[in-house]
N, C-alpha and C. Protein backbone atom coordinates (compact mmCIF):
# COMPACT_ATOMS: atom_id res chain seq x y z
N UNK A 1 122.69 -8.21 -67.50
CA UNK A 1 122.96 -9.46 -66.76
C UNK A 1 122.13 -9.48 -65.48
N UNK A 2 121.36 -10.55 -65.25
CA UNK A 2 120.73 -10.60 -63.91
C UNK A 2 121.33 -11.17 -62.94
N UNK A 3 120.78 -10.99 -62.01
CA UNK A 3 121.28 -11.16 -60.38
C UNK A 3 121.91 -12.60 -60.14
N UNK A 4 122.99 -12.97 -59.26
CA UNK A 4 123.21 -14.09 -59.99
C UNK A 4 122.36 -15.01 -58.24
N UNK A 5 122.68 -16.12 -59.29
CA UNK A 5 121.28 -16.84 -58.13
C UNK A 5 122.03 -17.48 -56.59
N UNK A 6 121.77 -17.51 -55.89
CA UNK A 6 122.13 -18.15 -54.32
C UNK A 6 122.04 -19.62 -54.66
N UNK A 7 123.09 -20.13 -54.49
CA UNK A 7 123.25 -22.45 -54.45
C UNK A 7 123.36 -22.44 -52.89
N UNK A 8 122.50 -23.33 -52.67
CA UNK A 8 122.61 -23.84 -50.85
C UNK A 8 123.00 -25.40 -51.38
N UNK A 9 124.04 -25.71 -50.98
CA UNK A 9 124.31 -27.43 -50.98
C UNK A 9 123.45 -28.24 -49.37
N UNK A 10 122.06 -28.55 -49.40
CA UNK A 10 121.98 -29.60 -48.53
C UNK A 10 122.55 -30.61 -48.42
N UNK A 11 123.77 -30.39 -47.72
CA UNK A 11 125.11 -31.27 -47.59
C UNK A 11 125.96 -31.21 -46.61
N UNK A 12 126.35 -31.98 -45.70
CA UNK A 12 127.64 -31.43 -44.71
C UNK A 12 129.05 -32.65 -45.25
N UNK A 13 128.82 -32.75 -46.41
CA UNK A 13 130.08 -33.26 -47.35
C UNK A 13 131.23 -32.49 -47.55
N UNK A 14 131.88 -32.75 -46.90
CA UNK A 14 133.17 -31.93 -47.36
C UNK A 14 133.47 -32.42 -48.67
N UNK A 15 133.47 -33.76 -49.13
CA UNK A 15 133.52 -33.98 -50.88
C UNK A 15 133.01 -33.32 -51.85
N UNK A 16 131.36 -33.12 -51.67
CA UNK A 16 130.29 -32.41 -52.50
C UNK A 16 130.92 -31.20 -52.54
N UNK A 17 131.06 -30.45 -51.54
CA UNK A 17 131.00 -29.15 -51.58
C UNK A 17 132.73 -28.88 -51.78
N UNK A 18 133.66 -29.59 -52.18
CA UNK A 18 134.92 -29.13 -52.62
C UNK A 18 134.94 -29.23 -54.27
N UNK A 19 134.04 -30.45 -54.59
CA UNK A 19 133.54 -30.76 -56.23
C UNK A 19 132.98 -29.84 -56.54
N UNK A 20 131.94 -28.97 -56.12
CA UNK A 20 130.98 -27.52 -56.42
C UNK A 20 132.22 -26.79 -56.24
N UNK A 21 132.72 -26.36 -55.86
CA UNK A 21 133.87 -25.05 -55.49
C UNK A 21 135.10 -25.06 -57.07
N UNK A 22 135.56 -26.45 -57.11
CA UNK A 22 136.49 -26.87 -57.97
C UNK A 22 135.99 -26.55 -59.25
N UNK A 23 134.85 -26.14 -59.56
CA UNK A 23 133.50 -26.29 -60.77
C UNK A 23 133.54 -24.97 -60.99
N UNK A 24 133.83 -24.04 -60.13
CA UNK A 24 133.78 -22.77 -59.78
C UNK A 24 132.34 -22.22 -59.62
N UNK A 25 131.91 -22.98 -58.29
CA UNK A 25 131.14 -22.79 -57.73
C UNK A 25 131.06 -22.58 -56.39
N UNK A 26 130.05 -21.96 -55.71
CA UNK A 26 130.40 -21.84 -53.54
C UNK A 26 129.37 -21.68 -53.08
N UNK A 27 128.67 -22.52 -53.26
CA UNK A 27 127.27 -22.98 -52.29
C UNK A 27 127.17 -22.53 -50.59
N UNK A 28 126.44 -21.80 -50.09
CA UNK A 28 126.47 -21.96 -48.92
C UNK A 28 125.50 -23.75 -48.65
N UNK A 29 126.29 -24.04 -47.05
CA UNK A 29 125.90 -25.11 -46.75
C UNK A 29 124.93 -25.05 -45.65
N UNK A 30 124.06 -26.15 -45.84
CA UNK A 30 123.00 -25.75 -44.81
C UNK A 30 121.80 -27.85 -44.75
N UNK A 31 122.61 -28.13 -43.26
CA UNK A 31 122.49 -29.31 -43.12
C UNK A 31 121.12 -29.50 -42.92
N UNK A 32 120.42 -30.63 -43.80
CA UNK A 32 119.04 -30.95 -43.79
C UNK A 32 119.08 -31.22 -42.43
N UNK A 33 119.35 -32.56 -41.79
CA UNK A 33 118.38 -32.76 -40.11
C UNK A 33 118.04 -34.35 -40.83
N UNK A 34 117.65 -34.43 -41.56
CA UNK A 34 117.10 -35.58 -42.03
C UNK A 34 117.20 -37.11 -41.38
N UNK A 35 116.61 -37.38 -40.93
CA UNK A 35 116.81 -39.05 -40.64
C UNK A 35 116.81 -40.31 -41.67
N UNK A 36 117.81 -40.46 -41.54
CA UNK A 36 118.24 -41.22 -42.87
C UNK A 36 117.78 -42.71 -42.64
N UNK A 37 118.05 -42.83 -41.07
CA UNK A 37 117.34 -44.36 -41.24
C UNK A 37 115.81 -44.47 -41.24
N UNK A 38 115.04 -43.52 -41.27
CA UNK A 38 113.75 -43.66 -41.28
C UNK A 38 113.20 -43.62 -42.74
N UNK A 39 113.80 -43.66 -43.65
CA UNK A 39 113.74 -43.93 -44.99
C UNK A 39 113.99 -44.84 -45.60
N UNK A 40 112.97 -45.45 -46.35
CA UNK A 40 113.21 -47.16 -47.15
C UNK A 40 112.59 -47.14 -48.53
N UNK A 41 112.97 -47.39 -49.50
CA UNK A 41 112.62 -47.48 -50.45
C UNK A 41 113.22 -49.14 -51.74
N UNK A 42 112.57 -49.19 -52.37
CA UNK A 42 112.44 -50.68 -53.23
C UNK A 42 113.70 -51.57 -53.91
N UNK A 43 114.57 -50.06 -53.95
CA UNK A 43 115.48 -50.48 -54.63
C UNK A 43 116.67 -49.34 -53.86
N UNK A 44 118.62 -49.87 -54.44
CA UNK A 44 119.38 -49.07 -54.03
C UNK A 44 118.91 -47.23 -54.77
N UNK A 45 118.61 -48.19 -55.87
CA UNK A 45 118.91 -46.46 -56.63
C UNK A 45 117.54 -45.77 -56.46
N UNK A 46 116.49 -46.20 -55.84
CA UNK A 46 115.28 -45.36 -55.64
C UNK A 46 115.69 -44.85 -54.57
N UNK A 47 116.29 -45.71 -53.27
CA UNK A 47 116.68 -45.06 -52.10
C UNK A 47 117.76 -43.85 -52.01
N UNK A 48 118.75 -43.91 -52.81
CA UNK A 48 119.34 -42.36 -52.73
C UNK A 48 118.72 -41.85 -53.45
N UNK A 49 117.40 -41.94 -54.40
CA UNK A 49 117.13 -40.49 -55.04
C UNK A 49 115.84 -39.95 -53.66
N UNK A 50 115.42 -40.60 -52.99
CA UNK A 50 114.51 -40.64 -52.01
C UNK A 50 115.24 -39.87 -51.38
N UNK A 51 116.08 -40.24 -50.33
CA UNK A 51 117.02 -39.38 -49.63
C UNK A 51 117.16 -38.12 -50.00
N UNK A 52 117.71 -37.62 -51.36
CA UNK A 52 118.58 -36.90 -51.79
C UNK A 52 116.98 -35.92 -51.65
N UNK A 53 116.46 -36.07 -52.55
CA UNK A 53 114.80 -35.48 -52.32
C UNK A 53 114.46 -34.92 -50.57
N UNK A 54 114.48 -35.85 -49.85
CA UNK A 54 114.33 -35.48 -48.43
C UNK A 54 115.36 -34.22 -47.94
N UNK A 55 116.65 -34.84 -48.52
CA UNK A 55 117.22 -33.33 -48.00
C UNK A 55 116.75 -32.22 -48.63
N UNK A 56 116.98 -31.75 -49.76
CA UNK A 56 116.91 -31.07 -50.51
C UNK A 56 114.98 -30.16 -50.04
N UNK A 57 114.31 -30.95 -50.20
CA UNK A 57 112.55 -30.54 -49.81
C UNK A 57 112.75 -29.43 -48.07
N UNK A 58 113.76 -30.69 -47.55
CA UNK A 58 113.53 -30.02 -46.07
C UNK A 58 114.25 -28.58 -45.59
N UNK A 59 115.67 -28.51 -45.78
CA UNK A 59 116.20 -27.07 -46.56
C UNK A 59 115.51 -26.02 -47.22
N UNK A 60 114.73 -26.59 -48.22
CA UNK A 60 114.16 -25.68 -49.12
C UNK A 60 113.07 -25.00 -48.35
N UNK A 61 111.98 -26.66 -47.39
CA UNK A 61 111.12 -25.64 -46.68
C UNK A 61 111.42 -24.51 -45.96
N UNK A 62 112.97 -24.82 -45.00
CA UNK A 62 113.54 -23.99 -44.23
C UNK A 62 113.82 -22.53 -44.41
N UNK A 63 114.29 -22.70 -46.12
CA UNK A 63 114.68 -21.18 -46.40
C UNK A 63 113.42 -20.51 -46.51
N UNK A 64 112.34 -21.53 -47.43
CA UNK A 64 111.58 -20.65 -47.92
C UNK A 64 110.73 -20.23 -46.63
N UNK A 65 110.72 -20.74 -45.38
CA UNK A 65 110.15 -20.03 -43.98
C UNK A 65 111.13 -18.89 -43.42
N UNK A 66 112.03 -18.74 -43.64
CA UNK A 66 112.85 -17.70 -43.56
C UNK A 66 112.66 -16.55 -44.32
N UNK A 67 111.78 -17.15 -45.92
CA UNK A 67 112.04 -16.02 -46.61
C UNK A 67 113.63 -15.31 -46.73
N UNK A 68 114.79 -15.97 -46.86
CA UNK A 68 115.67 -15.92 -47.36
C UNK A 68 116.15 -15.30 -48.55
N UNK A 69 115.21 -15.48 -49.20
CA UNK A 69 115.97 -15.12 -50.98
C UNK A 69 115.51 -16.10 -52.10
N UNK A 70 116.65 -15.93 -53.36
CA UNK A 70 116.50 -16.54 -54.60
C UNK A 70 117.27 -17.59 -54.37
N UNK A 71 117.14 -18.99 -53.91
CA UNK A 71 117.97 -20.12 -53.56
C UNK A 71 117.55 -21.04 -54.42
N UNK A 72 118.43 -21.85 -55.05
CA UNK A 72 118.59 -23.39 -55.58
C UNK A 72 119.11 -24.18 -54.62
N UNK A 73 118.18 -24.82 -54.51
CA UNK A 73 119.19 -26.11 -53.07
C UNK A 73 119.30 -27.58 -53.82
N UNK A 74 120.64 -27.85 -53.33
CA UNK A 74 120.81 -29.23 -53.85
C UNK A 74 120.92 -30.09 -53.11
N UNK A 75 120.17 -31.33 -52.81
CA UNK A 75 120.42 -32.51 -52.20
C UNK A 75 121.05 -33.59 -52.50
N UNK A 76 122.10 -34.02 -51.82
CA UNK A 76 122.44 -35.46 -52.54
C UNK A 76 122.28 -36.64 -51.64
N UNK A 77 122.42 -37.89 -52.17
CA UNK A 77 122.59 -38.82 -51.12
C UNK A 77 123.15 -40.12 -51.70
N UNK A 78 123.91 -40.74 -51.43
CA UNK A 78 125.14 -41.92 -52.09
C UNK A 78 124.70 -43.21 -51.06
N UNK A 79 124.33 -44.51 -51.69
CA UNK A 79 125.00 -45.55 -51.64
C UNK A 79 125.52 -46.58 -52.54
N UNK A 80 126.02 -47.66 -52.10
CA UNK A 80 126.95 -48.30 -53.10
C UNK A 80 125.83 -49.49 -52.94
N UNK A 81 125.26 -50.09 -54.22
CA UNK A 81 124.69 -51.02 -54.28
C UNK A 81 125.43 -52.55 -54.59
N UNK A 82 125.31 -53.32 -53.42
CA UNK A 82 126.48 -55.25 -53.83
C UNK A 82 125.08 -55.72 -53.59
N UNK A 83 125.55 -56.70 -54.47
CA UNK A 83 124.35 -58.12 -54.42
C UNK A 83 122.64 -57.67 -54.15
N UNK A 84 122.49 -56.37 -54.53
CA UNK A 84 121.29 -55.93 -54.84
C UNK A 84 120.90 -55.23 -53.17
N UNK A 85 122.03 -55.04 -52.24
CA UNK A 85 121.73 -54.38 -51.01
C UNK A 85 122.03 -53.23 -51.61
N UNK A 86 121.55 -52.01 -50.76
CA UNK A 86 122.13 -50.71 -50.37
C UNK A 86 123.05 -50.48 -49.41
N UNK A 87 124.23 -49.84 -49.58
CA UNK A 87 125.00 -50.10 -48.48
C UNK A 87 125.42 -48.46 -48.05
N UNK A 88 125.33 -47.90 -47.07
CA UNK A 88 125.24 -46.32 -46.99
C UNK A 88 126.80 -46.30 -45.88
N UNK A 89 126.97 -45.35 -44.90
CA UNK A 89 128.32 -45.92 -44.00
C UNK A 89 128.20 -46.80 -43.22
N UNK A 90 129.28 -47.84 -42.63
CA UNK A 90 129.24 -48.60 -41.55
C UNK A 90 129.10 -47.99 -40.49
N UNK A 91 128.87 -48.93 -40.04
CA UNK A 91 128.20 -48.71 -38.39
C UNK A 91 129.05 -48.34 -37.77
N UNK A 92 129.93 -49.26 -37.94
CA UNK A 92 131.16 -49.22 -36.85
C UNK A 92 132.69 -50.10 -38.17
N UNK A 93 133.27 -49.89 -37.07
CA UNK A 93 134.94 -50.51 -37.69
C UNK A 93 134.64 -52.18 -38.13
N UNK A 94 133.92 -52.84 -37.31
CA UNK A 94 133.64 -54.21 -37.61
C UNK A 94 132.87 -53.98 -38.80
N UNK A 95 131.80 -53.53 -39.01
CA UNK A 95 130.99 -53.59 -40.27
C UNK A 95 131.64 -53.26 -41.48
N UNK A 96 132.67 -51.93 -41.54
CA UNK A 96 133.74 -51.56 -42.09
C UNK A 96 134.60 -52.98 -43.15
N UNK A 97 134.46 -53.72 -42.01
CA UNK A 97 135.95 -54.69 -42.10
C UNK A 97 134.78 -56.04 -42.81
N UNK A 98 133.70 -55.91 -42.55
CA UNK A 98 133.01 -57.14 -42.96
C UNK A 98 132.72 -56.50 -44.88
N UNK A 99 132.33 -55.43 -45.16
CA UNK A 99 132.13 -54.38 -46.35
C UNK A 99 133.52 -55.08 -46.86
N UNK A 100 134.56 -54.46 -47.00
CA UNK A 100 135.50 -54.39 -47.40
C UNK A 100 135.73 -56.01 -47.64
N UNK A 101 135.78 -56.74 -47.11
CA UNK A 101 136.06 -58.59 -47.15
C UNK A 101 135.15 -59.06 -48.25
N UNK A 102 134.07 -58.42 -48.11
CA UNK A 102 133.00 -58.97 -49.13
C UNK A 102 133.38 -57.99 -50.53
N UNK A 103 133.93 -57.03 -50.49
CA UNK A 103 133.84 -56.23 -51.94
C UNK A 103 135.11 -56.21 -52.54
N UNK A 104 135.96 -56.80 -51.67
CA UNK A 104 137.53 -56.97 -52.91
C UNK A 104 137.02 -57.99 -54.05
N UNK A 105 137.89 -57.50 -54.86
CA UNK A 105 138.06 -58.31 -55.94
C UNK A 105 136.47 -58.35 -56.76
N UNK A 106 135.37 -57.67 -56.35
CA UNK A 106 134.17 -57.55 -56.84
C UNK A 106 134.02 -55.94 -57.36
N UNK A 107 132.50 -55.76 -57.95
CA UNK A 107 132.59 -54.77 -58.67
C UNK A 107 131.31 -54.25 -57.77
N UNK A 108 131.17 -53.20 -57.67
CA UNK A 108 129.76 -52.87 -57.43
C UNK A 108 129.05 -51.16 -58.24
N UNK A 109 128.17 -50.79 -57.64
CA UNK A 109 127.34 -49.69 -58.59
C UNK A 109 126.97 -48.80 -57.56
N UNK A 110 127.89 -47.42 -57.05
CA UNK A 110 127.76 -45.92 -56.51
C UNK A 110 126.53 -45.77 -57.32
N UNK A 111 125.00 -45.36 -56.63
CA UNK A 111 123.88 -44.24 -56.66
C UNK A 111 124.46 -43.64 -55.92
N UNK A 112 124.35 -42.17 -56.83
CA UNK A 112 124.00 -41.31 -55.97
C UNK A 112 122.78 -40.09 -56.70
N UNK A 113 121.81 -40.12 -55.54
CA UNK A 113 120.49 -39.22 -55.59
C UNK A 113 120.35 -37.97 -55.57
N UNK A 114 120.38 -37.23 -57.17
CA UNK A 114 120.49 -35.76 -56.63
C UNK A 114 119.35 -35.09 -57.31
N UNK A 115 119.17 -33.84 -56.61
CA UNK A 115 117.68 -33.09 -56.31
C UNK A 115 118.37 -31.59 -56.43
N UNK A 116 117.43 -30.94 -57.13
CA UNK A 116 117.67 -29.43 -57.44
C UNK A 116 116.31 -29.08 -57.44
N UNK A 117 116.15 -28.08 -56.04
CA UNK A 117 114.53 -27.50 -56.12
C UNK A 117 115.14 -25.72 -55.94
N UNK A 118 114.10 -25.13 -56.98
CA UNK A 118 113.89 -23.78 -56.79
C UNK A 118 113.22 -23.02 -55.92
N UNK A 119 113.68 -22.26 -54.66
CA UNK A 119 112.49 -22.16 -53.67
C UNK A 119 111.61 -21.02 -54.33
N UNK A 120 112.60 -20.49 -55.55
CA UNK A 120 111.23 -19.53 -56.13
C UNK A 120 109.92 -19.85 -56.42
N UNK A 121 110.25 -20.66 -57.68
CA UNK A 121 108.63 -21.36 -58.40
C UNK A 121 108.96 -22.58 -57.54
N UNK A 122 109.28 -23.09 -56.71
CA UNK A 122 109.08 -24.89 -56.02
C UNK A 122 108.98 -25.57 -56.75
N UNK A 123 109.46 -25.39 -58.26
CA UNK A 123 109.67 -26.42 -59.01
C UNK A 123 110.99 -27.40 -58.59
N UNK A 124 111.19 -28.50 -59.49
CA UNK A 124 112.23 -29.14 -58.83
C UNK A 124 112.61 -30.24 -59.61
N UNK A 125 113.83 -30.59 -59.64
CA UNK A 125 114.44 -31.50 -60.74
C UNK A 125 115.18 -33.02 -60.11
N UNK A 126 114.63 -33.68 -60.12
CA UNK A 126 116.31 -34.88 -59.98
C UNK A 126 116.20 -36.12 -60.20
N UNK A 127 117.30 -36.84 -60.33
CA UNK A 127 117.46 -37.68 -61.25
C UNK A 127 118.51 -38.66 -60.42
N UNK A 128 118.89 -40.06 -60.60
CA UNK A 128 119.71 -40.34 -59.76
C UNK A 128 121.17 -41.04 -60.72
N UNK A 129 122.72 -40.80 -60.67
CA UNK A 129 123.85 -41.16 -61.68
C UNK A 129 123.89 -42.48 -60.89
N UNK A 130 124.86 -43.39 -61.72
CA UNK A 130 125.23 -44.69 -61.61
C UNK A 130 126.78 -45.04 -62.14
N UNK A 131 127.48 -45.55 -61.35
CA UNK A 131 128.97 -45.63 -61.36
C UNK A 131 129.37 -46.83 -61.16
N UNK A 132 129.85 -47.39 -62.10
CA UNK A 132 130.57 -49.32 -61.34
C UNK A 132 131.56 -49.31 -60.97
N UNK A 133 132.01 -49.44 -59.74
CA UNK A 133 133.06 -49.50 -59.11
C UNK A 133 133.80 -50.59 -59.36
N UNK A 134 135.27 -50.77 -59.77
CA UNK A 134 135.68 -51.95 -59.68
C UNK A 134 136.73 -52.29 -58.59
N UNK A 135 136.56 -53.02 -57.97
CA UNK A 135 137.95 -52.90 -56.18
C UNK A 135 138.62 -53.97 -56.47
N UNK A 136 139.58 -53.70 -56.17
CA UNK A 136 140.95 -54.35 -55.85
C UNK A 136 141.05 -55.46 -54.89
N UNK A 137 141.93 -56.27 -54.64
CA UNK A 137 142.03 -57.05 -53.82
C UNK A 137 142.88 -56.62 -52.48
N UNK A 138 142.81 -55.74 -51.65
CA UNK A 138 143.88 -55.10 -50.38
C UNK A 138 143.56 -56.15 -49.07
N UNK A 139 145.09 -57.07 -48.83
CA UNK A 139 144.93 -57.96 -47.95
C UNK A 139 144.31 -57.79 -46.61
N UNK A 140 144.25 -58.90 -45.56
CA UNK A 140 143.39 -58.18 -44.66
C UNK A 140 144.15 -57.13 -43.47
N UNK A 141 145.68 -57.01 -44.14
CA UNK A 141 146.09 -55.96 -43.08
C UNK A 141 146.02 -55.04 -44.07
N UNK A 142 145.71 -54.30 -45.09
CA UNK A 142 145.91 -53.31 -45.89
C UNK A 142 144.53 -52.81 -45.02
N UNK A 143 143.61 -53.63 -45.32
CA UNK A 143 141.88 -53.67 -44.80
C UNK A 143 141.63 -52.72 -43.21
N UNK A 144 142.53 -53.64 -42.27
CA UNK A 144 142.70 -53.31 -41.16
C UNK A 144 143.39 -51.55 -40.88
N UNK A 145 144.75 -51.49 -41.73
CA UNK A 145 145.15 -49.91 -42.01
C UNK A 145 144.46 -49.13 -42.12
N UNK A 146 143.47 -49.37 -43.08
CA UNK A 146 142.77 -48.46 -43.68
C UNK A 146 141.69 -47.84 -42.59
N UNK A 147 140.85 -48.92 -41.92
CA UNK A 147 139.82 -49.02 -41.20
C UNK A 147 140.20 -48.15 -40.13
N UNK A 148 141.48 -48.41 -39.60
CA UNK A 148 142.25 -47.94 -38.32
C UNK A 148 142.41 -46.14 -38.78
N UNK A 149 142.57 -45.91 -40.40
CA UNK A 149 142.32 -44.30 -40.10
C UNK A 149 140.67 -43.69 -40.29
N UNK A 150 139.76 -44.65 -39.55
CA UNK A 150 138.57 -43.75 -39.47
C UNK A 150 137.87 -43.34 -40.83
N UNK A 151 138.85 -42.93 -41.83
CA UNK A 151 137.81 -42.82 -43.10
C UNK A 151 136.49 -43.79 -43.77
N UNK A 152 137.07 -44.97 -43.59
CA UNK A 152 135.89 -45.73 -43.97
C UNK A 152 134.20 -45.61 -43.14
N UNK A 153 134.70 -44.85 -42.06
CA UNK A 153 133.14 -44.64 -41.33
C UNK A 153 132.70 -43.65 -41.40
N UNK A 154 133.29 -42.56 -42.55
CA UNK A 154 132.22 -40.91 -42.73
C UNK A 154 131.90 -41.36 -44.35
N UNK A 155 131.74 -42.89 -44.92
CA UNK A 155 131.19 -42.44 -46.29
C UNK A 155 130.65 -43.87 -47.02
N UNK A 156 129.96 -43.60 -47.98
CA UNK A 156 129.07 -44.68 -48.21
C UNK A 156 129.90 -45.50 -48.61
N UNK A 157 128.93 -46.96 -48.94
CA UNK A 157 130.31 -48.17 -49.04
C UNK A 157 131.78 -48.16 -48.40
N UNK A 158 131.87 -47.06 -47.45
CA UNK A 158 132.92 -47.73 -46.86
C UNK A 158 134.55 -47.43 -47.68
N UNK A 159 134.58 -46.73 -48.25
CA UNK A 159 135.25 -46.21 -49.34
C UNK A 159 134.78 -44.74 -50.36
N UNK A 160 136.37 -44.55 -50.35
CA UNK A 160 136.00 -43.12 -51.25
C UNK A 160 137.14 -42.86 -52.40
N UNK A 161 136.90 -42.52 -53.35
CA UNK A 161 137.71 -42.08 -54.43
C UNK A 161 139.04 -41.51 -54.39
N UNK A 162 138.86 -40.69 -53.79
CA UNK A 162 139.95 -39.20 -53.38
C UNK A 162 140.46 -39.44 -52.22
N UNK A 163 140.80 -40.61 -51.41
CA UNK A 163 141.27 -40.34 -49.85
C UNK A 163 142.14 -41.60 -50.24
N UNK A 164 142.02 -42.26 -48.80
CA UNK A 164 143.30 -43.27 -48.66
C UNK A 164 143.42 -44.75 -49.11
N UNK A 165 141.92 -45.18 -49.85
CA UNK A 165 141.38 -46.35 -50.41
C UNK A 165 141.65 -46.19 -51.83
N UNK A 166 141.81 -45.16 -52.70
CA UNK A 166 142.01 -44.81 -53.85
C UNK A 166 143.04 -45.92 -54.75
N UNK A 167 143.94 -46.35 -53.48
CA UNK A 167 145.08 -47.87 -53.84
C UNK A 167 144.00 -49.09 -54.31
N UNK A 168 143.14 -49.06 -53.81
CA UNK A 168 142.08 -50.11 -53.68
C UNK A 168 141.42 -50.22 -54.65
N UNK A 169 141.27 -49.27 -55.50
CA UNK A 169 140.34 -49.16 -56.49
C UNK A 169 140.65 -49.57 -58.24
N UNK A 170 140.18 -50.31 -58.73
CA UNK A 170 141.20 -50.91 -59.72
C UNK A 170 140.40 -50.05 -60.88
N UNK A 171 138.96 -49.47 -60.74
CA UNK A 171 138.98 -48.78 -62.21
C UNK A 171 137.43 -48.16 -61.80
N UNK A 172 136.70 -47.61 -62.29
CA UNK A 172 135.20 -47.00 -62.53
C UNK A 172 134.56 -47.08 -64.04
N UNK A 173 133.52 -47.37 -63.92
CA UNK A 173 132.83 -47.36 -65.54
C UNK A 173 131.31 -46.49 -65.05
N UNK A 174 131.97 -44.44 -65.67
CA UNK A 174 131.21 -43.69 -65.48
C UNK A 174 132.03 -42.32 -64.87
N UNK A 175 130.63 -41.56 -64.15
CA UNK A 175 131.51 -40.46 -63.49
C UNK A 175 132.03 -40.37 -62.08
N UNK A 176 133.51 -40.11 -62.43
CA UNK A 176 134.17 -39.87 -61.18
C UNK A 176 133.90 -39.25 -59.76
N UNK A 177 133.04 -38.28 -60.34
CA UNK A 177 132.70 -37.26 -59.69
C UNK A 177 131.36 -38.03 -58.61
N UNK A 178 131.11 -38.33 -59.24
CA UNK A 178 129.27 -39.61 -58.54
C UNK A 178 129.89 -40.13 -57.63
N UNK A 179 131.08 -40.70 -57.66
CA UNK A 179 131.68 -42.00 -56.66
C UNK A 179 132.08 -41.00 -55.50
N UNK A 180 132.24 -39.86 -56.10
CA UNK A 180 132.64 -38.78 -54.86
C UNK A 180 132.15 -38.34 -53.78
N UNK A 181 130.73 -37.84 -54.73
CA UNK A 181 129.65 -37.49 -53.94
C UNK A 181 128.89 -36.60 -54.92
N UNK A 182 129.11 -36.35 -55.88
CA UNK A 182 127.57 -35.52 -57.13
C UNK A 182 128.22 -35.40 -58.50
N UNK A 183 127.80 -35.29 -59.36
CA UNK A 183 127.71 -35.84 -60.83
C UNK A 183 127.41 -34.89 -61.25
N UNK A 184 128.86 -34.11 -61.27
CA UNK A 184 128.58 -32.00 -62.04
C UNK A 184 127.72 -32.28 -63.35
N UNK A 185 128.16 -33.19 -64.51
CA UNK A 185 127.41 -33.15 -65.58
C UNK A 185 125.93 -33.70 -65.51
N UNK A 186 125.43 -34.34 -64.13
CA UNK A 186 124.01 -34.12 -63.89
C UNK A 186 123.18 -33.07 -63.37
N UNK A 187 124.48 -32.46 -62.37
CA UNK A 187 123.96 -31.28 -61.82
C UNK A 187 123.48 -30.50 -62.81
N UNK A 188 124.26 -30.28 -63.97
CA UNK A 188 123.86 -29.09 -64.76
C UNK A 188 122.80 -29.76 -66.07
N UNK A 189 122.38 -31.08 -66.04
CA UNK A 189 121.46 -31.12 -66.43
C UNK A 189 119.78 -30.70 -66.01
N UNK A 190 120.48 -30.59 -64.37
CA UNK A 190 119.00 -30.80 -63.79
C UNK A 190 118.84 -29.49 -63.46
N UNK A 191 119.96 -28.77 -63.49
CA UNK A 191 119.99 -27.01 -63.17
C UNK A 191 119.27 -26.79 -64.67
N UNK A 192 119.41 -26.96 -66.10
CA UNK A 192 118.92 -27.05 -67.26
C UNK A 192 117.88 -27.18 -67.28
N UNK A 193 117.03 -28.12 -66.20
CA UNK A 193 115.63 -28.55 -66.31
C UNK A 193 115.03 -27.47 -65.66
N UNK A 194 115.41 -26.70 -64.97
CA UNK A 194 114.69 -25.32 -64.23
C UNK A 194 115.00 -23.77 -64.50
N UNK A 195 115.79 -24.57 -66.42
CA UNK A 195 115.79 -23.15 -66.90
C UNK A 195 116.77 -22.24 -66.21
N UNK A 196 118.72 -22.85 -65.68
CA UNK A 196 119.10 -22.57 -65.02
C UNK A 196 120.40 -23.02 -65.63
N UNK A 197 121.19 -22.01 -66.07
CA UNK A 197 122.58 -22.44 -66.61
C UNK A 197 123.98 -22.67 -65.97
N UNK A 198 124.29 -23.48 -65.57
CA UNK A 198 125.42 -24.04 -64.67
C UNK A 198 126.96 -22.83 -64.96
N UNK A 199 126.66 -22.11 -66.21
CA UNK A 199 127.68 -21.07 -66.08
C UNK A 199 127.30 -19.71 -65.74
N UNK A 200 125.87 -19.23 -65.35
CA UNK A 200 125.29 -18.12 -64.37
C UNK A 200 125.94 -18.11 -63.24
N UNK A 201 126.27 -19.43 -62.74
CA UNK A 201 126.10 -19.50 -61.30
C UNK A 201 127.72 -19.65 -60.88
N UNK A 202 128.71 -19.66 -61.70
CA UNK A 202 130.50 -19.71 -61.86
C UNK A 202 130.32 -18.34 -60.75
N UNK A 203 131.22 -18.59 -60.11
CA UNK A 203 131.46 -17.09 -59.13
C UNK A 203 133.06 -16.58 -59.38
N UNK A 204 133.29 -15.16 -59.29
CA UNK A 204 134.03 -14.24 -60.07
C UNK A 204 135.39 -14.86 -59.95
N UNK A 205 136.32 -14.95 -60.75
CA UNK A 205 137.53 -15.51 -60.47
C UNK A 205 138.91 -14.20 -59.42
């Protein structure tokens, strides 16, 4: 049996990196830096695989200037695409509250952009999942509740699966896991593409 390999999650997601753990996985974490608004691309779903790429490249340079080791780094990056925008977190509580007004009772489509580079060979894999969200109608004091506990401003669209909007959410067409923050059954496709088996990397129970 060989050495088993080092996962760095370029991520400071507490979502991502509880979905990797739950997988039986434990990435060390190690925050790209990245400037997210200095990145634009054509479409929602080119723009998180763009992103997700940016983290993931800039990490990777990092370790591999460290000379660190045998690392797989993964990048991700999520937004929720309405009416053909990209929508990443609000700004603020008002933007929050304008998101939310416009997306009840509508459906929209979680990208999220994920990237698997090897700092061994610098080869590198990624691909971006797609999720249709379907939301609920939550009046405008449900809206206001929600906003008032701060969650809606650490995550894309303004909403998240697993927290306190979850009432809100009337259904998904796809993976759960994407709307979260990464798409295990992509991960381990793209770990697959670098010749890299998603059950090597299970850590000891």
């Amino acid at each position: 049996m060989t050495d088993q390999r080092a996962l760095v999650l370029a991520s400071a997601s507490p979502a991502r990196l509880g979905l990797l753990r739950q997988a039986g996985l434990d990435p060390r974490v190690v925050v790209s830096g990245v400037d997210e608004d200095a990145i634009s691309a054509a479409t929602p779903a080119e723009l998180a695989l763009v992103l997700a790429e940016a983290k993931a490249k800039a990490v990777a340079a990092e370790l591999t200037a460290e000379l660190t080791g045998d690392e797989l780094v993964i990048g991700c990056d999520s937004v929720l695409e309405l009416d053909g925008l990209a929508l990443g977190k609000p700004a603020d509580a008002a933007d929050a509250l304008a998101r939310w007004q416009s997306m009840r009772g509508r459906s929209g489509v979680l990208r999220t952009g994920h990237c698997v580079i090897d700092t061994v060979t610098g080869k590198q894999a990624s691909a971006t999942a797609s999720t249709t969200v379907r939301f609920g109608t939550p009046d405008d004091a449900e809206i206001a509740a929600y906003i008032a506990t701060g969650e809606p401003l650490h995550v894309a669209g303004a909403f998240t699966l697993d927290g306190r909007s979850a009432p809100f959410i009337e259904g998904i067409d796809g993976d759960p896991g994407n709307v979260i923050g990464l798409s295990l059954p992509l991960l381990r496709t793209l770990l697959a593409d670098l010749g890299v088996r998603i059950t090597d990397l299970w850590t000891a129970e």
